[in-house]
Protein backbone atom coordinates (compact mmCIF):
# COMPACT_ATOMS: atom_id res chain seq x y z
CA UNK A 1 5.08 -20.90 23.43
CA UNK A 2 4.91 -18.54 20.26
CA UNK A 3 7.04 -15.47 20.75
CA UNK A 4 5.74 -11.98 18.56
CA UNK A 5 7.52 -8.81 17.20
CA UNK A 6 5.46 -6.65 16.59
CA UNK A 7 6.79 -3.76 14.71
CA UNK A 8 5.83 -0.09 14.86
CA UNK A 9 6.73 1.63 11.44
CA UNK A 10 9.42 4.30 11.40
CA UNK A 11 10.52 4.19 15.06
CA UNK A 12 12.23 1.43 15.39
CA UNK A 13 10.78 -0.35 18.51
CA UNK A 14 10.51 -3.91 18.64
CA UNK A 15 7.90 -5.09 21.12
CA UNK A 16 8.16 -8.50 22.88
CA UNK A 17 5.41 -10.62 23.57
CA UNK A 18 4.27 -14.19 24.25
CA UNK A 19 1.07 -15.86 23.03
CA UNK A 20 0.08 -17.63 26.07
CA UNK A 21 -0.09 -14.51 27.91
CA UNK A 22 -0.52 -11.06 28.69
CA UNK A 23 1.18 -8.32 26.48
CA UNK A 24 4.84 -7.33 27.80
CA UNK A 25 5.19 -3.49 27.94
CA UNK A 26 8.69 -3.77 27.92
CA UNK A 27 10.36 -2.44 24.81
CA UNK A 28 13.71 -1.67 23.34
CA UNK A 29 15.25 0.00 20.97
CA UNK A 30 16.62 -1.46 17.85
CA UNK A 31 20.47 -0.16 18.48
CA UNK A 32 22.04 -0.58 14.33
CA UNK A 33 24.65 1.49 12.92
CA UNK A 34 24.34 5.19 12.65
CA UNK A 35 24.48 5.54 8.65
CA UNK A 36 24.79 3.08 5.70
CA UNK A 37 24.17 -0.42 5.72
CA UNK A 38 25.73 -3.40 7.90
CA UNK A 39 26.96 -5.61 4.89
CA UNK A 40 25.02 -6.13 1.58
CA UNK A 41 21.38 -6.09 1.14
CA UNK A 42 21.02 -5.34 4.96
CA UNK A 43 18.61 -2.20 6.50
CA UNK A 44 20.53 -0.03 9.18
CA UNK A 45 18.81 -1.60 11.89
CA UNK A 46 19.94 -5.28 10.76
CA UNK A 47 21.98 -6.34 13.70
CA UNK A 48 20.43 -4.76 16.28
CA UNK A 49 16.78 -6.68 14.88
CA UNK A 50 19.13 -10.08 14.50
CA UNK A 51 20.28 -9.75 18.68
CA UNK A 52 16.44 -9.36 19.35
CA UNK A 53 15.51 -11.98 17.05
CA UNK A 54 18.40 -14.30 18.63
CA UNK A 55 17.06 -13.16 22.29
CA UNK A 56 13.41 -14.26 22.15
CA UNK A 57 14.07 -17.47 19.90
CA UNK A 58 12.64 -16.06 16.68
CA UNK A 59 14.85 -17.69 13.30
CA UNK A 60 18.40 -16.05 12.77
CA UNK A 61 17.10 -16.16 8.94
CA UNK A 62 15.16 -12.99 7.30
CA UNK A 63 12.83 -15.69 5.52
CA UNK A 64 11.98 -17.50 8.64
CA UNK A 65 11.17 -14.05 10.93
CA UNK A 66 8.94 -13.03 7.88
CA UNK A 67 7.22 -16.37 7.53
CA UNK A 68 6.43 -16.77 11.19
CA UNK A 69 5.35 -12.81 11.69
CA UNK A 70 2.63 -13.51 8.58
CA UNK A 71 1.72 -16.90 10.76
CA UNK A 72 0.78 -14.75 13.58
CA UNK A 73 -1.27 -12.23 11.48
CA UNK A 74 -2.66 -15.36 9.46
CA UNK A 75 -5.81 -13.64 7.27
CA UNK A 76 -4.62 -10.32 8.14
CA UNK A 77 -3.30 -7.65 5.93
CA UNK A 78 0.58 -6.68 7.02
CA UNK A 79 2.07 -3.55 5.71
CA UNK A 80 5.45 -3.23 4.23
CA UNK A 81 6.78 -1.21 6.85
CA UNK A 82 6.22 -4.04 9.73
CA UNK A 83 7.88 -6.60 7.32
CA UNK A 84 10.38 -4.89 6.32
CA UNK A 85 11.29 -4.23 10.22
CA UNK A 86 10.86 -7.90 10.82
CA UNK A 87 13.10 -8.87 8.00
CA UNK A 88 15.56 -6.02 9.06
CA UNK A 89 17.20 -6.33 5.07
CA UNK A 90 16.55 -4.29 2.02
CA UNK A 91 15.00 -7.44 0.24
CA UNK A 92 13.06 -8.54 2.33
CA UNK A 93 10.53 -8.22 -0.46
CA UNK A 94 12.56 -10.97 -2.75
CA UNK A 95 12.13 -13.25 0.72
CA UNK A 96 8.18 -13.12 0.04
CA UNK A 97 8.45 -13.95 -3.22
CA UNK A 98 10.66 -16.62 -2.16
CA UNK A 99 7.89 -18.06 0.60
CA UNK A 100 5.40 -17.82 -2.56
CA UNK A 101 7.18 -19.44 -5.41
CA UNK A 102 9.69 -21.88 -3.41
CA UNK A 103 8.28 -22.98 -0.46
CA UNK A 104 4.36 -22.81 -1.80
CA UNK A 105 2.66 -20.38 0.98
CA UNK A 106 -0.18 -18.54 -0.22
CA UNK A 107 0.75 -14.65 0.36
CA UNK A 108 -1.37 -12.23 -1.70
CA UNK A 109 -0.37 -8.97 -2.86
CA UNK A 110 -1.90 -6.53 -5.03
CA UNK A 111 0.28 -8.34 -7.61
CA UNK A 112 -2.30 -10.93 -6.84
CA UNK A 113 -5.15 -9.65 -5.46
CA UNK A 114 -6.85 -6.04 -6.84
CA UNK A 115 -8.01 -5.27 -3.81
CA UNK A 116 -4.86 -4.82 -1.70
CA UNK A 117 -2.95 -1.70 -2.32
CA UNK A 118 0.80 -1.97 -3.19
CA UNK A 119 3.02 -2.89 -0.24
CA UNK A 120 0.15 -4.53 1.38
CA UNK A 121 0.71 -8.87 1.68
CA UNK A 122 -2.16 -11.47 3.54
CA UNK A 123 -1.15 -15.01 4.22
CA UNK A 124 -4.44 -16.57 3.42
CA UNK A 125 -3.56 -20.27 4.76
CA UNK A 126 -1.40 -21.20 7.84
CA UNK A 127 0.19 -24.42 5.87
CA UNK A 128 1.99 -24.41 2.92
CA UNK A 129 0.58 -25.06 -0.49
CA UNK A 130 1.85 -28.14 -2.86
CA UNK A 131 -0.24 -27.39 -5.43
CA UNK A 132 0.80 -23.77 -5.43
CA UNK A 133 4.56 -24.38 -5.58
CA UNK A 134 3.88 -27.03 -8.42
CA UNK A 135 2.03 -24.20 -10.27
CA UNK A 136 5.10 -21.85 -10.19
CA UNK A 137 7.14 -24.77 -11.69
CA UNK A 138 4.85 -25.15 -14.24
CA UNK A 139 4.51 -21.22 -14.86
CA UNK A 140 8.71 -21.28 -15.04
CA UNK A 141 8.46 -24.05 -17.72
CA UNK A 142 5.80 -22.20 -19.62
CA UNK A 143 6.97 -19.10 -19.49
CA UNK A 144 10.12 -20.59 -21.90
CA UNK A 145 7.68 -21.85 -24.41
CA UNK A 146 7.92 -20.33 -27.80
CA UNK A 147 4.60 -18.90 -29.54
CA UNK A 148 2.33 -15.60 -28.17
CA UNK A 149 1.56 -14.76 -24.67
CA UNK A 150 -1.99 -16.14 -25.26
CA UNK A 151 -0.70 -19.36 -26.43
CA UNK A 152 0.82 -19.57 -23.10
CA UNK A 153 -2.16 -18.59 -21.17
CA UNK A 154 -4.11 -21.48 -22.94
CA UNK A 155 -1.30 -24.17 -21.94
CA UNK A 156 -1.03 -23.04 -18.18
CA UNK A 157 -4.86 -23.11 -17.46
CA UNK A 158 -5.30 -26.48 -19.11
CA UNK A 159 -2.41 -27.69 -17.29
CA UNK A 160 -4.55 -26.12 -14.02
CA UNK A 161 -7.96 -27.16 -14.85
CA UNK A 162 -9.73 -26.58 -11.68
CA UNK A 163 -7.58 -24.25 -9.57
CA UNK A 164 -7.50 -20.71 -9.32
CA UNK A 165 -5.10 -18.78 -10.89
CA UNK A 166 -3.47 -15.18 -9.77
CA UNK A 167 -2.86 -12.46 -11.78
CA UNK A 168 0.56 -12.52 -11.25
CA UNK A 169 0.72 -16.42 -12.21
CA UNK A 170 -1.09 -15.40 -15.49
CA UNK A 171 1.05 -12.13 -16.24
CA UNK A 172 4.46 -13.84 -15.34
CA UNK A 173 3.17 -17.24 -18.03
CA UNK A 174 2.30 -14.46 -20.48
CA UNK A 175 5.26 -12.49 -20.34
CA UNK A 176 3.35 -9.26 -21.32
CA UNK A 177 1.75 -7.14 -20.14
CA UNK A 178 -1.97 -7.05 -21.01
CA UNK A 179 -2.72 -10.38 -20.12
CA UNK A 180 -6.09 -9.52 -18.92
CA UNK A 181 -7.00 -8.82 -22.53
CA UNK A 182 -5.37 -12.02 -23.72
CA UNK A 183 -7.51 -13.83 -20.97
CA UNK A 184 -10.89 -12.07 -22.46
CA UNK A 185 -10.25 -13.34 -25.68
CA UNK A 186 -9.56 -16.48 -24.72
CA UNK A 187 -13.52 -16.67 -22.74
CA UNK A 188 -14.87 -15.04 -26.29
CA UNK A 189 -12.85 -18.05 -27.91
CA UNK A 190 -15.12 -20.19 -26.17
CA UNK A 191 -12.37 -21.71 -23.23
CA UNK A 192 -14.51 -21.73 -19.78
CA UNK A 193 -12.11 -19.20 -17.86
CA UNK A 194 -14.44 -17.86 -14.57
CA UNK A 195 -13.68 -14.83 -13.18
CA UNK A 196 -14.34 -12.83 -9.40
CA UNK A 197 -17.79 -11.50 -11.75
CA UNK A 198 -18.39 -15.36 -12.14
CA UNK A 199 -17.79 -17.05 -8.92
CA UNK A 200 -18.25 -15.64 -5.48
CA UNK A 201 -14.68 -17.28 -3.77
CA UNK A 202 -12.32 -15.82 -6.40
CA UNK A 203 -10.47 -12.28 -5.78
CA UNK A 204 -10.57 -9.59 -8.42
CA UNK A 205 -7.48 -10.39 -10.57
CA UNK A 206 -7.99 -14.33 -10.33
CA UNK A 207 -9.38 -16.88 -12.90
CA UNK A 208 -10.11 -20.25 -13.13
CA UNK A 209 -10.30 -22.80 -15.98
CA UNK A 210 -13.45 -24.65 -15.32
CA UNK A 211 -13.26 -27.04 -18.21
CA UNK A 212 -10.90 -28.26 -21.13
CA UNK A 213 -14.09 -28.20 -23.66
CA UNK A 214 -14.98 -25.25 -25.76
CA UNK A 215 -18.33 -23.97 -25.92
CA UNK A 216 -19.81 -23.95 -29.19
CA UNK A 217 -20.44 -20.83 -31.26
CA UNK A 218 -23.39 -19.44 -30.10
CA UNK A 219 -22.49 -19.45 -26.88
CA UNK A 220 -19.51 -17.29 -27.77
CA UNK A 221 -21.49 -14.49 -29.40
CA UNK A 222 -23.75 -14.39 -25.80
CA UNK A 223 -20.46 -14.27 -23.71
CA UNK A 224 -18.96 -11.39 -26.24
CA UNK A 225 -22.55 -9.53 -25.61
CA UNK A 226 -22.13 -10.30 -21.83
CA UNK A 227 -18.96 -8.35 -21.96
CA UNK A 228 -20.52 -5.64 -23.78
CA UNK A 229 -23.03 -5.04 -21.15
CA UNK A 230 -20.65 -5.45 -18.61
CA UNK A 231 -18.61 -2.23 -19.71
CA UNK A 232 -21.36 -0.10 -20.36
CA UNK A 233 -22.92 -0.64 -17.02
CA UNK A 234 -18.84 0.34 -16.01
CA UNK A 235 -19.13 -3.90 -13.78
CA UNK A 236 -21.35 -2.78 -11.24
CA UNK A 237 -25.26 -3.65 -10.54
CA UNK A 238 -27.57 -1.00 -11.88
CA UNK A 239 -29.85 -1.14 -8.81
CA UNK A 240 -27.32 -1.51 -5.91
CA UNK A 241 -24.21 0.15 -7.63
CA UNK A 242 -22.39 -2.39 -6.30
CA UNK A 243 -19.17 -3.62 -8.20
CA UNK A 244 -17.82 -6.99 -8.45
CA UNK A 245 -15.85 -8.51 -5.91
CA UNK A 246 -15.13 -11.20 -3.04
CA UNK A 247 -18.41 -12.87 -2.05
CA UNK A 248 -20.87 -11.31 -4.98
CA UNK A 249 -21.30 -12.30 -8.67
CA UNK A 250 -22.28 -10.02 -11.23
CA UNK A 251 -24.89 -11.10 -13.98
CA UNK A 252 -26.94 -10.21 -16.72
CA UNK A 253 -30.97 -9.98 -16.37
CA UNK A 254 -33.36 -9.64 -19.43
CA UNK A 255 -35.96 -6.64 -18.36
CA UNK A 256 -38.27 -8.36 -20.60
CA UNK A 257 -38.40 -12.22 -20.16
CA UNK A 258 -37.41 -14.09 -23.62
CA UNK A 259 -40.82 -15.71 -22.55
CA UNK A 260 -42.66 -12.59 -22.85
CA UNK A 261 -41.37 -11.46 -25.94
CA UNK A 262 -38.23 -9.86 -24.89
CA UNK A 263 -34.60 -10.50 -26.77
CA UNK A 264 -30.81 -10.09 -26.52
CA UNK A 265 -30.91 -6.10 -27.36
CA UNK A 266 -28.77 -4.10 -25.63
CA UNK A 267 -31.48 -1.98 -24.00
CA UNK A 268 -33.06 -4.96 -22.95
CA UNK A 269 -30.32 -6.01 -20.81
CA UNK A 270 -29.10 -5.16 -17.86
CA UNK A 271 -26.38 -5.98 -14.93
CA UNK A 272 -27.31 -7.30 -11.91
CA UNK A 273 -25.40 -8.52 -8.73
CA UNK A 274 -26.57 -11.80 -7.65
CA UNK A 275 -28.74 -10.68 -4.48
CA UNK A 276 -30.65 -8.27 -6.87
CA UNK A 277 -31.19 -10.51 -9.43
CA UNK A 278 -32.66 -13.13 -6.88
CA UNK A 279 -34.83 -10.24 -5.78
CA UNK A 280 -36.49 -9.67 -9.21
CA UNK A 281 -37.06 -13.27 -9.31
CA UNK A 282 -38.25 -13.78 -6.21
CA UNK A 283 -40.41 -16.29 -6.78
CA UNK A 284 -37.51 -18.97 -8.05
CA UNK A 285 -36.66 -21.88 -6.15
CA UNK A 286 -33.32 -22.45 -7.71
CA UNK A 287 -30.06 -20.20 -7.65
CA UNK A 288 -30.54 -17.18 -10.62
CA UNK A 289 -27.74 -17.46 -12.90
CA UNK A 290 -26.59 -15.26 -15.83
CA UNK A 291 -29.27 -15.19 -18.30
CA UNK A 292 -27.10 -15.13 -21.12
CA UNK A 293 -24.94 -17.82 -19.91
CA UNK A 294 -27.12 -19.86 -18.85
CA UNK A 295 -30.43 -18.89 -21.02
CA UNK A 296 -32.25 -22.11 -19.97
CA UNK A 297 -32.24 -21.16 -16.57
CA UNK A 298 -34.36 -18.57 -17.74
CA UNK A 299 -37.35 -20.90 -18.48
CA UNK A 300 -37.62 -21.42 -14.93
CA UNK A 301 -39.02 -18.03 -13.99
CA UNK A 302 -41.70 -18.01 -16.53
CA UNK A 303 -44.40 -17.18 -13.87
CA UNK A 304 -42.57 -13.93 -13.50
């Protein structure tokens, strides 16, 4: 039998109720000290929240109320207000970081995520991560590395070939803070970093190494022009106006086929979310991809 708090922001009600049944509408109120705090690090409301927690068997521990509160709303977004009720301490947000980096469970923030606001936290899986925690070791033995922040980038996403990294991962390695620039140069380098614009699963803010090979030359001067075009359509489809994000890929379409004459000139180009793209190639049998990524795919819509 689960037991839930469920916490209602700025009154200080704790609400009781069990999983395997119907709601209780019993609730009480969270009796703490009048003023200050009740020893160091704790909210006013601490020991009253620790006698509830103690009465319907949730973990004396702020950690453990805060990791089984995100297990309930598992997917969900949780403000800061609820957990900070749950935890009933003034940290409570060093406890997150603690579930994240120690333990391995995959919270997102907007330290992680662009798309949550700040205060806002989603456990995305319902077991802990190994891989995750033995990421964070990694980023803490990094981080210590001498050389520049993008040095460090390149050495934690060959170390992670094949797993998605956060933003807060890459700006913690870095130790600076435009690591989203140091990432871009990397791509232009020629290193095979995707991005949420590049594969559907990832989150704005996330990246993933893809291989340890650089791409040769040529292939660099397409993925600087793919940026280009990227910015001055401001990383949304022209047709849709739809921008980047969970569940769509952004790419670049020639108006004029190479086929039929046309070339790599700005005006010529044009961005394109994935579902739009199929749309003007409507005819292909096979995914569309990028067209200057990927400019043999083009050859296979030459009955456009």
């Amino acid at each position: 039998m689960l037991v839930i708090i469920q916490v209602l922001p700025r009154q200080g009600f704790l609400h009781r109720s069990r999983h395997d049944g119907p709601v209780s509408k019993r609730a009480g109120k969270v009796q703490g000290p009048s003023s200050g705090r009740s020893g160091r690090g704790r909210a006013p409301a601490t020991v009253g929240a620790l006698l509830v927690a103690a009465s319907v068997g949730l973990p004396d521990g702020a950690r453990g109320r805060l990791l089984q509160y995100l297990q309930f709303r598992l997917g969900e977004v949780v403000g800061k207000d609820q957990l900070s009720g749950v935890a009933g301490i003034h940290e409570w947000a060093r406890r997150i970081r603690e579930l994240r980096v120690e333990e391995g469970w995959r919270i997102s923030s907007n330290e992680t995520r662009d798309d949550l606001k700040p205060g806002e936290y989603v456990l995305e899986a319902g077991e802990p991560d190994v891989l995750l925690r033995q990421q964070w070791q990694d980023a803490n033995r990094i981080r210590r590395l001498p050389g520049s922040g993008r040095a460090r980038l390149l050495a934690f996403f060959r170390e992670n070939v094949g797993s998605s990294l956060s933003k807060e991962q890459l700006r913690y390695v870095a130790n600076i803070q435009e690591h989203p620039r140091r990432v871009r140069e990397l791509v232009e380098e020629g290193w095979q970093i995707d991005s949420h614009l590049d594969r559907a699963e990832l989150h704005p803010g996330e990246y993933l190494m893809t291989s340890l090979e650089q791409t040769p030359p040529k292939a660099r001067e397409h993925i600087k022009l793919r940026f280009r075009i990227l910015e001055r359509d401001s990383y949304a489809c022209v047709v849709c106006h739809t921008k980047g994000g969970v569940g769509l890929r952004l790419q670049i379409h020639h108006r004029l086929p190479v086929h039929k004459g046309g070339g790599n000139s700005d005006d010529n180009l044009e961005t394109l979310c994935d579902a739009c793209h199929a749309g003007k190639h409507s005819r292909l049998r096979t995914a569309v991809e990028d067209e200057l990524i990927h400019p043999e795919a083009e050859s296979d819509v030459a009955g456009d």
